[in-house]
C-alpha atoms as a PDB file:
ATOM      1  CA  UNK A   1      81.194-157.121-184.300  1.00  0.00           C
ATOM      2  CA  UNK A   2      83.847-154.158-184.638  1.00  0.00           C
ATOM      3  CA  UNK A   3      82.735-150.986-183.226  1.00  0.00           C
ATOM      4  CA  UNK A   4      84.468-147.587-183.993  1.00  0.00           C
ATOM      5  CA  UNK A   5      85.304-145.743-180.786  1.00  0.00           C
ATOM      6  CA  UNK A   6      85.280-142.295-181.994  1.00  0.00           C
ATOM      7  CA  UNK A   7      86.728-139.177-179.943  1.00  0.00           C
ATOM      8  CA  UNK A   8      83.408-138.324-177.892  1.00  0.00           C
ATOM      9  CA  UNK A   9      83.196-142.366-176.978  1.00  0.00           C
ATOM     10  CA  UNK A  10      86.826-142.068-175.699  1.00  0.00           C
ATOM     11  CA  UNK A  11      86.279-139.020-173.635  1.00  0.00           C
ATOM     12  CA  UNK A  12      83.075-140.630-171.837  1.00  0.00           C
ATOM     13  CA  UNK A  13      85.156-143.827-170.908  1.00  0.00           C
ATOM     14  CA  UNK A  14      88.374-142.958-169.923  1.00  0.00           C
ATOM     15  CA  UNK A  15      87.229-139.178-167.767  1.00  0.00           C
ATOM     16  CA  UNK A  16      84.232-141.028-166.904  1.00  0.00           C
ATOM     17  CA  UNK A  17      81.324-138.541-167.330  1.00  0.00           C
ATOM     18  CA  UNK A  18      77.922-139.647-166.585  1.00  0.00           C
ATOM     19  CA  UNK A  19      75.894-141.060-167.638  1.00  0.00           C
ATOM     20  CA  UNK A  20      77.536-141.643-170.752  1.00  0.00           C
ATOM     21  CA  UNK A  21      80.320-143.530-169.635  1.00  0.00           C
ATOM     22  CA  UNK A  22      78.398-146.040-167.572  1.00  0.00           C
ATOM     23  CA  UNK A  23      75.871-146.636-170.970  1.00  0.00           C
ATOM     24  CA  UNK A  24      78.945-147.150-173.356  1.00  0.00           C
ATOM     25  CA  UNK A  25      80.567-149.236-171.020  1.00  0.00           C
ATOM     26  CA  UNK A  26      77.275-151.810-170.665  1.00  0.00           C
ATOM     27  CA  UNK A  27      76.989-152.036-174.395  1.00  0.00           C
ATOM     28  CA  UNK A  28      80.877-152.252-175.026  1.00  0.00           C
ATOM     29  CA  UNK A  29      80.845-155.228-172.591  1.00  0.00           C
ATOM     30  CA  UNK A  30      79.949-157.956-174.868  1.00  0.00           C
ATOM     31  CA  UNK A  31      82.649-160.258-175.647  1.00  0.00           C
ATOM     32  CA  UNK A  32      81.389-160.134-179.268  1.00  0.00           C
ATOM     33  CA  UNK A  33      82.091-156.743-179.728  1.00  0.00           C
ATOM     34  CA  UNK A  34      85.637-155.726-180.543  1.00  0.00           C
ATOM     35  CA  UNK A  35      86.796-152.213-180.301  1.00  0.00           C
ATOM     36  CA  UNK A  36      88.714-150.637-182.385  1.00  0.00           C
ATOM     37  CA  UNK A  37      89.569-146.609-183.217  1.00  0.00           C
ATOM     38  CA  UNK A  38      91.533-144.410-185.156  1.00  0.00           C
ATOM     39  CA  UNK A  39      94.886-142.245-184.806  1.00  0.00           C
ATOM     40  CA  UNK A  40      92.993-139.181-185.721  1.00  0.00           C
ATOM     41  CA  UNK A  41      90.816-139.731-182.969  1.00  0.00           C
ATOM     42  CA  UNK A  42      93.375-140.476-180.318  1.00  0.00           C
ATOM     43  CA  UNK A  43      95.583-137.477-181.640  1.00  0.00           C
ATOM     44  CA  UNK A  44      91.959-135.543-181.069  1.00  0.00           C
ATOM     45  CA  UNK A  45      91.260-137.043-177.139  1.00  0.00           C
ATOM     46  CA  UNK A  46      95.028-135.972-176.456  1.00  0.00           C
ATOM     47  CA  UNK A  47      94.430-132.121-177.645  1.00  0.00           C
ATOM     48  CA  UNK A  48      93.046-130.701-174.036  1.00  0.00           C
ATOM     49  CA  UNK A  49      94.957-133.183-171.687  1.00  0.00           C
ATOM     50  CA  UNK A  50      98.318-131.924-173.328  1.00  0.00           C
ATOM     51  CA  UNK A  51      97.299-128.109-173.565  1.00  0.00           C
ATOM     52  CA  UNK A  52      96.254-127.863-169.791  1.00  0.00           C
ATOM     53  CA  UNK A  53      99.290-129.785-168.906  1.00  0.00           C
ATOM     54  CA  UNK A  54      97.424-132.742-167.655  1.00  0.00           C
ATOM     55  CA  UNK A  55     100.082-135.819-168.573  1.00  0.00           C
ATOM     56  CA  UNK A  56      97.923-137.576-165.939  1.00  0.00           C
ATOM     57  CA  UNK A  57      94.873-137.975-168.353  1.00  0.00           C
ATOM     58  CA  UNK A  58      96.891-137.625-171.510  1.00  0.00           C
ATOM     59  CA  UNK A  59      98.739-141.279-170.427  1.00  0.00           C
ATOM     60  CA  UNK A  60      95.495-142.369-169.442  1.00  0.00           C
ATOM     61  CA  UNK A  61      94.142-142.002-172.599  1.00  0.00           C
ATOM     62  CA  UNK A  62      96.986-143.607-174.344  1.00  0.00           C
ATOM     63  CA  UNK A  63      96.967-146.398-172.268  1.00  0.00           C
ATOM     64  CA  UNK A  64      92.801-147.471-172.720  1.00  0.00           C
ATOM     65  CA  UNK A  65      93.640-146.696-176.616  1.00  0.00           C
ATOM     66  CA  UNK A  66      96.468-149.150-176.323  1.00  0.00           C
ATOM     67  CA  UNK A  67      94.781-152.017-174.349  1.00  0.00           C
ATOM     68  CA  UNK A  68      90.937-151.281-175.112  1.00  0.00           C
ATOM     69  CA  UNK A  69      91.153-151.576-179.084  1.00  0.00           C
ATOM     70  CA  UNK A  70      92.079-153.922-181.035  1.00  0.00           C
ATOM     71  CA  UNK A  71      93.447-151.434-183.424  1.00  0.00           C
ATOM     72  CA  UNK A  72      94.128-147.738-184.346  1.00  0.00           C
ATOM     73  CA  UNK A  73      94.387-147.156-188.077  1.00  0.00           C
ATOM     74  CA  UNK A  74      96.665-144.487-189.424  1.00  0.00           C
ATOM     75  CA  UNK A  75      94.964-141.929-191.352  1.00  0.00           C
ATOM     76  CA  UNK A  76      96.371-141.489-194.736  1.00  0.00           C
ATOM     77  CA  UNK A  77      95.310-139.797-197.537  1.00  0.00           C
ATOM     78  CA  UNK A  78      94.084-142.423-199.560  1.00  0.00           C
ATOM     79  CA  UNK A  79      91.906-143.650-196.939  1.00  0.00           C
ATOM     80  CA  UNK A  80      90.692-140.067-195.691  1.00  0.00           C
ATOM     81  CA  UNK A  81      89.480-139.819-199.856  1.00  0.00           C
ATOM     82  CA  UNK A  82      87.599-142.907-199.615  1.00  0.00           C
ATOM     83  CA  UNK A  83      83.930-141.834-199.577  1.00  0.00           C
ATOM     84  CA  UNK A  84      82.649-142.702-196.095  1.00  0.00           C
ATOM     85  CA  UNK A  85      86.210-143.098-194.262  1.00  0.00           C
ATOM     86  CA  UNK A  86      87.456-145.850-193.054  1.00  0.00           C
ATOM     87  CA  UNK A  87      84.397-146.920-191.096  1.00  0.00           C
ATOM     88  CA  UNK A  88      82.824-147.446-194.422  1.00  0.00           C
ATOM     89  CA  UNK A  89      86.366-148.796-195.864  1.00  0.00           C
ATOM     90  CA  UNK A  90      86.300-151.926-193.122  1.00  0.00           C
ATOM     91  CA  UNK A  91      82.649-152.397-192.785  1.00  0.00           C
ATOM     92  CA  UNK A  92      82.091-151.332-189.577  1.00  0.00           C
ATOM     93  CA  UNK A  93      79.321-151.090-187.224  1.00  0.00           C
ATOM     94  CA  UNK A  94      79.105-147.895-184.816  1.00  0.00           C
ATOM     95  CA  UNK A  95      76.059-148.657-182.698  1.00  0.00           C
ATOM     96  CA  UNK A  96      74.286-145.637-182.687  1.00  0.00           C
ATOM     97  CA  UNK A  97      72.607-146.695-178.597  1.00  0.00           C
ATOM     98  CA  UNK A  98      76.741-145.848-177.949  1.00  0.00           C
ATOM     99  CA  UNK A  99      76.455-142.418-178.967  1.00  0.00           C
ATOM    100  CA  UNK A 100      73.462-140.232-177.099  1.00  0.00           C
ATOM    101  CA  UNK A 101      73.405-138.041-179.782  1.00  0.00           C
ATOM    102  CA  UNK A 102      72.282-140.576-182.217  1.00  0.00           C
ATOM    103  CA  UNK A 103      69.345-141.387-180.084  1.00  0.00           C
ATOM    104  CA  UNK A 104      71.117-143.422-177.814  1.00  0.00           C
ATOM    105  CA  UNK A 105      69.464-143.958-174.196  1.00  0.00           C
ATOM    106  CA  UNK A 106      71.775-141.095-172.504  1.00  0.00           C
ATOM    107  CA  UNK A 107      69.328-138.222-173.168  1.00  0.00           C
END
């Protein structure tokens, strides 16, 4: 199954806040699930890390992006315009217990 790792998801794993890192992390473990993202959202996770300075985290981030996901589809226009993204474009499946604010067990 493909999940979307979306900015927030990114932030949790690779700065490690709790407890949302450690819940991703369990249900990202399956070897059935394959991770993929988006440029938009690494351009997003790289936005503080490269304000404060921080070329520490900002590599750090690159580097999980790079070897975590399978992919990281470009952003263009026509797929932006397609109703639903490209989430909706490929099919995917974003568990919602990944994300605590779509009831996930992080509360």
């Amino acid at each position: 199954m493909r999940v979307y790792l979306d900015t927030a998801i990114l932030i949790y794993l690779v700065e490690d806040v709790p407890p949302f890192c450690a819940a991703a992390s369990a249900r990202l473990a399956s070897p059935e699930i394959e991770k993929v993202t988006s440029e938009l959202a690494r351009l997003e996770v790289l936005v503080m890390p490269l304000r404060n300075g921080d070329e520490k985290l900002a590599a750090a981030f690159q580097r999980y992006i790079d070897t975590a996901c399978s992919e990281s589809w470009a952003l263009s226009r026509a797929v932006m315009e397609n109703r639903g993204g490209p989430a909706r474009a490929a099919r995917l499946s974003q568990d919602a217990r990944c994300h605590p604010s779509r009831g996930g067990p992080a509360k």
